[in-house]
Protein backbone atom coordinates (compact mmCIF):
# COMPACT_ATOMS: atom_id res chain seq x y z
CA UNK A 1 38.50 35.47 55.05
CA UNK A 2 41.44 36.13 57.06
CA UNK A 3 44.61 37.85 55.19
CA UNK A 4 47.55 36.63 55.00
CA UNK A 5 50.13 37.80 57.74
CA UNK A 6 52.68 40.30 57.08
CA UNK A 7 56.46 39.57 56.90
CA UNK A 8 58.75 40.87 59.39
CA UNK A 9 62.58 40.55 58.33
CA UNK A 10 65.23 39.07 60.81
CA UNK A 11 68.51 39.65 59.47
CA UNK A 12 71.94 38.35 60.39
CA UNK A 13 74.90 39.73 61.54
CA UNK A 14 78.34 39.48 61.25
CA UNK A 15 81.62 40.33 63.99
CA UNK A 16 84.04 41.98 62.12
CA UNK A 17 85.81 41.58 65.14
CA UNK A 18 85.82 39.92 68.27
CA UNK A 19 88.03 40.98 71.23
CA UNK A 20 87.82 39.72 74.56
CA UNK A 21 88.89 42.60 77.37
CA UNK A 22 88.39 41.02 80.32
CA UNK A 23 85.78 39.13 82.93
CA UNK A 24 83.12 40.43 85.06
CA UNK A 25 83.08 39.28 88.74
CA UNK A 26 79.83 37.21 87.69
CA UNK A 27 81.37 35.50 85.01
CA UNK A 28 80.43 37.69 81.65
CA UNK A 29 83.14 38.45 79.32
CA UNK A 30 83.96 42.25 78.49
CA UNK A 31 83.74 42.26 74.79
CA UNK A 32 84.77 44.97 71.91
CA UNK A 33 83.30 44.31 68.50
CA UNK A 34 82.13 45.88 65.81
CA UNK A 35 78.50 44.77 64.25
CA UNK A 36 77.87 44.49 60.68
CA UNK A 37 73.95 43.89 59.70
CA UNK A 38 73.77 41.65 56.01
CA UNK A 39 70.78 40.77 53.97
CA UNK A 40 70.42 37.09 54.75
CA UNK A 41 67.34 37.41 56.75
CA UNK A 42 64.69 34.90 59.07
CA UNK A 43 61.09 35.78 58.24
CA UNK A 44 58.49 35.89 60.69
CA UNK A 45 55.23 36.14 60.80
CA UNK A 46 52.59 36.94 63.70
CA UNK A 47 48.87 36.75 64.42
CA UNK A 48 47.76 38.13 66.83
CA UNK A 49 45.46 35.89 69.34
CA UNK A 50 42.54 37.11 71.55
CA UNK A 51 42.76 34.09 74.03
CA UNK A 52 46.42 35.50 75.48
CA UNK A 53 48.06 32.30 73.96
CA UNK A 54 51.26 32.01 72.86
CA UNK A 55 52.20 29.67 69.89
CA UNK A 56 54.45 29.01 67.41
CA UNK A 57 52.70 27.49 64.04
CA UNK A 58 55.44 25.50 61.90
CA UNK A 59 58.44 23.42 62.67
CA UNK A 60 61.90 24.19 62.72
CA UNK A 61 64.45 21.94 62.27
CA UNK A 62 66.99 21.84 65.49
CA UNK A 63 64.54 24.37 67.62
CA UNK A 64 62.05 23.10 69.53
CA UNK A 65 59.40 25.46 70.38
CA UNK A 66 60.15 26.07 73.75
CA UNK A 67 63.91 26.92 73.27
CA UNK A 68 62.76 29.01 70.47
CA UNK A 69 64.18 32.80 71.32
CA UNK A 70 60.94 34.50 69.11
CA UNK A 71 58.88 32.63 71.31
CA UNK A 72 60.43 33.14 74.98
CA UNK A 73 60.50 36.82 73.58
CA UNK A 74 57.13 36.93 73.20
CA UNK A 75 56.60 36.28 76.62
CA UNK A 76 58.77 37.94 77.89
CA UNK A 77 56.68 40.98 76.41
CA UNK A 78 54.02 39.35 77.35
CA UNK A 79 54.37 39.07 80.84
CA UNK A 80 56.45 42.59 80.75
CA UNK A 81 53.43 44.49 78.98
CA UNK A 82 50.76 42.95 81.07
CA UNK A 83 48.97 42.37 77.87
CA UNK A 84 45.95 39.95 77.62
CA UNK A 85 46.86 39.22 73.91
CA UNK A 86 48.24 36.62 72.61
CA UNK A 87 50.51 35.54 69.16
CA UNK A 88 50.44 32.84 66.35
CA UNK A 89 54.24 32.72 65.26
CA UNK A 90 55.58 31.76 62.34
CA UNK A 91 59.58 31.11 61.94
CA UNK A 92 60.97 30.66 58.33
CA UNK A 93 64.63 30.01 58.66
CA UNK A 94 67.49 30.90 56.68
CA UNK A 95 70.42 31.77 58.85
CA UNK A 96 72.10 28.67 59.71
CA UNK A 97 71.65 27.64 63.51
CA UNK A 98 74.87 27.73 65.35
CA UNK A 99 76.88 29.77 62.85
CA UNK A 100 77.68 33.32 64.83
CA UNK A 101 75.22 34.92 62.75
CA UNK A 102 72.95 35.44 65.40
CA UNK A 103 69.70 34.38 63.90
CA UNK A 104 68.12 33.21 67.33
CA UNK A 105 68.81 36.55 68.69
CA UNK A 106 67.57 38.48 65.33
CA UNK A 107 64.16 36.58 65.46
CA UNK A 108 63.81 37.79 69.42
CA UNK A 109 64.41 41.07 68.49
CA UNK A 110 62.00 40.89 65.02
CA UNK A 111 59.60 39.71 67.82
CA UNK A 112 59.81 42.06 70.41
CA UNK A 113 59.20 45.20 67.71
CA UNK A 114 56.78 43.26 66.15
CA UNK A 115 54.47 42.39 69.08
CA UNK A 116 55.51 45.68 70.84
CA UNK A 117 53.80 47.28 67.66
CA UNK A 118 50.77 44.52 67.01
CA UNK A 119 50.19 44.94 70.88
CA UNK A 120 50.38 48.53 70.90
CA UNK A 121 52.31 48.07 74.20
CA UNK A 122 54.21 51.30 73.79
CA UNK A 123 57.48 50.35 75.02
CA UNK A 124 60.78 52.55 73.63
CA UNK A 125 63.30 50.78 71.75
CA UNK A 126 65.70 50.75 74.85
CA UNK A 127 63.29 49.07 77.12
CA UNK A 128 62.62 46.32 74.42
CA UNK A 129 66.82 45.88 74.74
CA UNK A 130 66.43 45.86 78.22
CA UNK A 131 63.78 43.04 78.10
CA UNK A 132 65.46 41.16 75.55
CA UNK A 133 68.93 41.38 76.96
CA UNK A 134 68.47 38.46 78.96
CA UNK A 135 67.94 36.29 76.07
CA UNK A 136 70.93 36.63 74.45
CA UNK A 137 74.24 39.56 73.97
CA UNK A 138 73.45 40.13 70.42
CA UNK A 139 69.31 40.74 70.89
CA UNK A 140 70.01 44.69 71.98
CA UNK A 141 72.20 44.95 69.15
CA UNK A 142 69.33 44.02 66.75
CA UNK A 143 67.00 45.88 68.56
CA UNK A 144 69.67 49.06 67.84
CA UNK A 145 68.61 48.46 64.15
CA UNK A 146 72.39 50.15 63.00
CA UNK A 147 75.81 49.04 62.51
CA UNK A 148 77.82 49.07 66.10
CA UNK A 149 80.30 49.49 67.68
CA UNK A 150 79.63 47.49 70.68
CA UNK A 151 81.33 47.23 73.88
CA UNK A 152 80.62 45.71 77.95
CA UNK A 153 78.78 42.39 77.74
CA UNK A 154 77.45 43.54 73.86
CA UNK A 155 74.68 46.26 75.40
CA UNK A 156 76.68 49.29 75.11
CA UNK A 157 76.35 50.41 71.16
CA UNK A 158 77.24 53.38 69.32
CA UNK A 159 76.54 53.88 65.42
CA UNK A 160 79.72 52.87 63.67
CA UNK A 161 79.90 54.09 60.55
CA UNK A 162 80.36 51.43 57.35
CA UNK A 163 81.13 51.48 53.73
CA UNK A 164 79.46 49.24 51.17
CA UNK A 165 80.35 46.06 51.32
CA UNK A 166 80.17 42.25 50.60
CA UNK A 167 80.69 39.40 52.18
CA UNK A 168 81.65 36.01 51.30
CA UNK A 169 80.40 33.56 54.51
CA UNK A 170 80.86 29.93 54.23
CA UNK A 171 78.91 27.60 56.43
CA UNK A 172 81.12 24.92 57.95
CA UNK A 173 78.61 21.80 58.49
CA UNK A 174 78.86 22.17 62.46
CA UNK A 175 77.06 23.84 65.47
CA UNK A 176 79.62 25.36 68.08
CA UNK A 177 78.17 25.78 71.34
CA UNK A 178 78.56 29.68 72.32
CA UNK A 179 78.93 28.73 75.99
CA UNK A 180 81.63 26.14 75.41
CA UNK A 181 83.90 28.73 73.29
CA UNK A 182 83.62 30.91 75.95
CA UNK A 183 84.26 28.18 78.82
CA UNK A 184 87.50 26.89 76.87
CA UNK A 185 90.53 27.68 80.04
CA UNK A 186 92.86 28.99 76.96
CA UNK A 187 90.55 31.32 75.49
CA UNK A 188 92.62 34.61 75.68
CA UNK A 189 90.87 37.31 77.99
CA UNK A 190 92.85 40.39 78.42
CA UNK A 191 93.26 41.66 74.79
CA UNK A 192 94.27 45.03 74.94
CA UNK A 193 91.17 47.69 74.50
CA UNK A 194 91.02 49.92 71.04
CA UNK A 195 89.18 52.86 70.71
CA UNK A 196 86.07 52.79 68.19
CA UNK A 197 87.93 56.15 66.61
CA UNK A 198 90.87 53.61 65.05
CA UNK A 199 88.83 51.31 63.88
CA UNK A 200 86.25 53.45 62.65
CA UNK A 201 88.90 55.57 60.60
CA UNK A 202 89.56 52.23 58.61
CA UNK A 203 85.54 50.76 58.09
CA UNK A 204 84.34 53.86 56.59
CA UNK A 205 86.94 54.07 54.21
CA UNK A 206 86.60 50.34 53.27
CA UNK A 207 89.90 49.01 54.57
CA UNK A 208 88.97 46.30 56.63
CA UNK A 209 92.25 44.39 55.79
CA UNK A 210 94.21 47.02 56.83
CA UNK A 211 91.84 46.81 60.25
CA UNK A 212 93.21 43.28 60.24
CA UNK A 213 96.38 44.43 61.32
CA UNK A 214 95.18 45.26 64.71
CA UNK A 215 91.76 43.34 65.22
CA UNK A 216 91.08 39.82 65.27
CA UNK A 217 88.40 37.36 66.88
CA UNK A 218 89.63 35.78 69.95
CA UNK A 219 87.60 32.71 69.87
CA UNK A 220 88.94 31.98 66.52
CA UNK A 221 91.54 29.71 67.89
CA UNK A 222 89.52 28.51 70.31
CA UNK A 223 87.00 27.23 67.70
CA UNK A 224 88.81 25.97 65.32
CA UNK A 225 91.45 23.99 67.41
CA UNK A 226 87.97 22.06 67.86
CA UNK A 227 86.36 21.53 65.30
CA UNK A 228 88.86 20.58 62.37
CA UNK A 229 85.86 21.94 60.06
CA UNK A 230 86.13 25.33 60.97
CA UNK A 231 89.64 25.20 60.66
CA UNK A 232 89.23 23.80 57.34
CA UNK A 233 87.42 26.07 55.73
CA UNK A 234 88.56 29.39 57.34
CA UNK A 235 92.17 28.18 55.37
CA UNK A 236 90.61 27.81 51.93
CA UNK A 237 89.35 31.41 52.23
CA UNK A 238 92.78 33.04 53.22
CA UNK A 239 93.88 32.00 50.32
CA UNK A 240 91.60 34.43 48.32
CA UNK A 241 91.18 36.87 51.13
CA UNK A 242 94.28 36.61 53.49
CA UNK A 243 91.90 38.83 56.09
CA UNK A 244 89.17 36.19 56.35
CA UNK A 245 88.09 35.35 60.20
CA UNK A 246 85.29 33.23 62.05
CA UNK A 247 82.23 35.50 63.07
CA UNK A 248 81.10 35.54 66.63
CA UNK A 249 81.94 32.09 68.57
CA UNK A 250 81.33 30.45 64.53
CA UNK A 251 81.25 28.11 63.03
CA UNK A 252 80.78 30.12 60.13
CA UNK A 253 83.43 32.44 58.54
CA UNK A 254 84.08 34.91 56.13
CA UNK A 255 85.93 38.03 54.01
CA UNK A 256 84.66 41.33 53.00
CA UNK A 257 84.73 42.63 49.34
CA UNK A 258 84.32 46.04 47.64
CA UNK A 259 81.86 44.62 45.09
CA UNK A 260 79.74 41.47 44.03
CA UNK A 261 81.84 40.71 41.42
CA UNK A 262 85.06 40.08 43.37
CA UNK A 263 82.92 38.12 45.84
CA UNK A 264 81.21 35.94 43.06
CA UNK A 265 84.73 34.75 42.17
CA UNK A 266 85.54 33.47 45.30
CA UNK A 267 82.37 31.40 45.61
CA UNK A 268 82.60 29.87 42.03
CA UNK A 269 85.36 28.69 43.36
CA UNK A 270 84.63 26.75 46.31
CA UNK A 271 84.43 23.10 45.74
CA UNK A 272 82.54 20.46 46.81
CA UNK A 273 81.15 19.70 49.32
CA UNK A 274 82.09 23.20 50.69
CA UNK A 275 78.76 25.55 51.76
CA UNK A 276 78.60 29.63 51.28
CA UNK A 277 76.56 32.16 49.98
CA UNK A 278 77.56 36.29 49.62
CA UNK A 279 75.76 38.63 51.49
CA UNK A 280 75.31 42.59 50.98
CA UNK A 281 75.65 44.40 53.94
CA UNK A 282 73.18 46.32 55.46
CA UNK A 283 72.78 49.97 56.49
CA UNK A 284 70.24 49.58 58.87
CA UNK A 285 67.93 46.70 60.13
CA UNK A 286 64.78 46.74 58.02
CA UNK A 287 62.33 47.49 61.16
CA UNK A 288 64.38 50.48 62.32
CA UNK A 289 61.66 52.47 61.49
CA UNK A 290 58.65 50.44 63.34
């Protein structure tokens, strides 16, 4: 009788900030942001397969298998390791698809340490970055396993220290396309850079508003002059956290807390037909330590 598979956590993230500091001559943006890990997680699940076959086992709604990132990350390792094995891969989603939260990236990098560890393929943390880079900006930044400071195209990371926190995130009932935010003519490219020293003064010390002052996400306007949604419900949370921003390219946004309590308000709060959960943040991605 075959046991049941182990579970392998995926979290998501969240951009405390998103600057944009210039362009690359091939077209990628220079970004500054700072990476917060929370405990909304993906699970997945692998077994491992003798014939070399990749597949993935269940459906998920809105990915078909073949645009799945755990799945093109696979073989990716696959083809990197020169393995003969294959994987059985199971996706259970929570993170809501096309919300900045970077759950397509989180299940690559899940994947990668997984299947680097199931396939005893030996590869170092920073060659599984390097592998899944080309996937997606955020996958190294999983793959890190901390809270970052992140600069470049999203691959150069540094620990950035964070106090406790929690996080109200409400899920506006759209997908935005990261490319498209990115493509938009008026999206603002030539924010001024800020050291990770300023910033990092004001996260440790929990005052992220204050941080406000000076940070911002620069596809915000971008997004939400698009999709009235966004805009929508990013303005009912300023009114209980005047600080509250869009994550990543969105759609989903949210405010940071000092404790559940103060977070639980907010959400008891938010009417109908309105989507959110809270979120703990993390200290470090559960698999750091495979």
């Amino acid at each position: 009788m075959q046991l049941p598979a182990p579970d392998y956590p995926a979290p998501a993230k969240l951009n405390l900030f998103l600057h944009v500091v210039g362009r690359r001559a091939d077209g990628y943006h220079l970004l500054q942001s700072a990476f917060t890990l929370i405990d909304l997680a993906d699970t997945l699940r692998f077994r491992v397969r003798e014939d070399g076959a990749i597949h993935r086992v269940n459906d998920v709604d809105g990915v078909p298998a073949a645009q799945d990132l755990a799945v093109r990350a696979a073989l990716l390792l696959k083809e990197a390791s020169g393995t003969a094995l294959g994987a059985d891969i199971e996706v259970e989603k929570r993170i809501p698809i096309g919300g900045g939260l970077g759950g397509g990236s989180s299940d690559a990098a899940t994947t990668l340490v997984a299947l680097n560890g199931l396939w005893k393929s030996g590869f170092e943390r920073e060659a599984l970055a390097e592998i899944g880079a080309g996937l997606g900006a955020d996958v190294p930044f999983f793959i890190f396993g901390r809270n970052a400071w992140a600069e470049g195209i999203g691959d150069r990371l540094r620990d950035l220290e964070m106090a406790p926190a929690w996080y109200v995130v409400l899920v506006p009932p759209v997908q935005v396309p990261t490319q498209a935010a990115y493509a938009a003519p008026e999206l603002t490219r030539d924010t001024e850079a800020l050291k990770m020293e300023d910033f990092s003064a004001f996260a440790a010390g929990f005052s992220l508003g204050s941080a406000g002052a000076f940070t911002h996400n620069d596809l915000e306007p971008v997004v939400v002059a698009r999709f009235p949604e966004v805009y929508q419900h990013l303005e009912w949370l300023r009114k209980h956290a005047p600080m509250a921003r869009m994550t990543g390219s969105g759609s989903c946004v949210f405010a940071a807390f000092e404790d559940r309590a103060a977070a639980q308000r907010v959400i008891e709060a938010l009417p109908a037909p309105m989507h959110g959960f809270i979120a703990q943040g993390l200290e470090q991605h559960p698999l750091l330590a495979l």
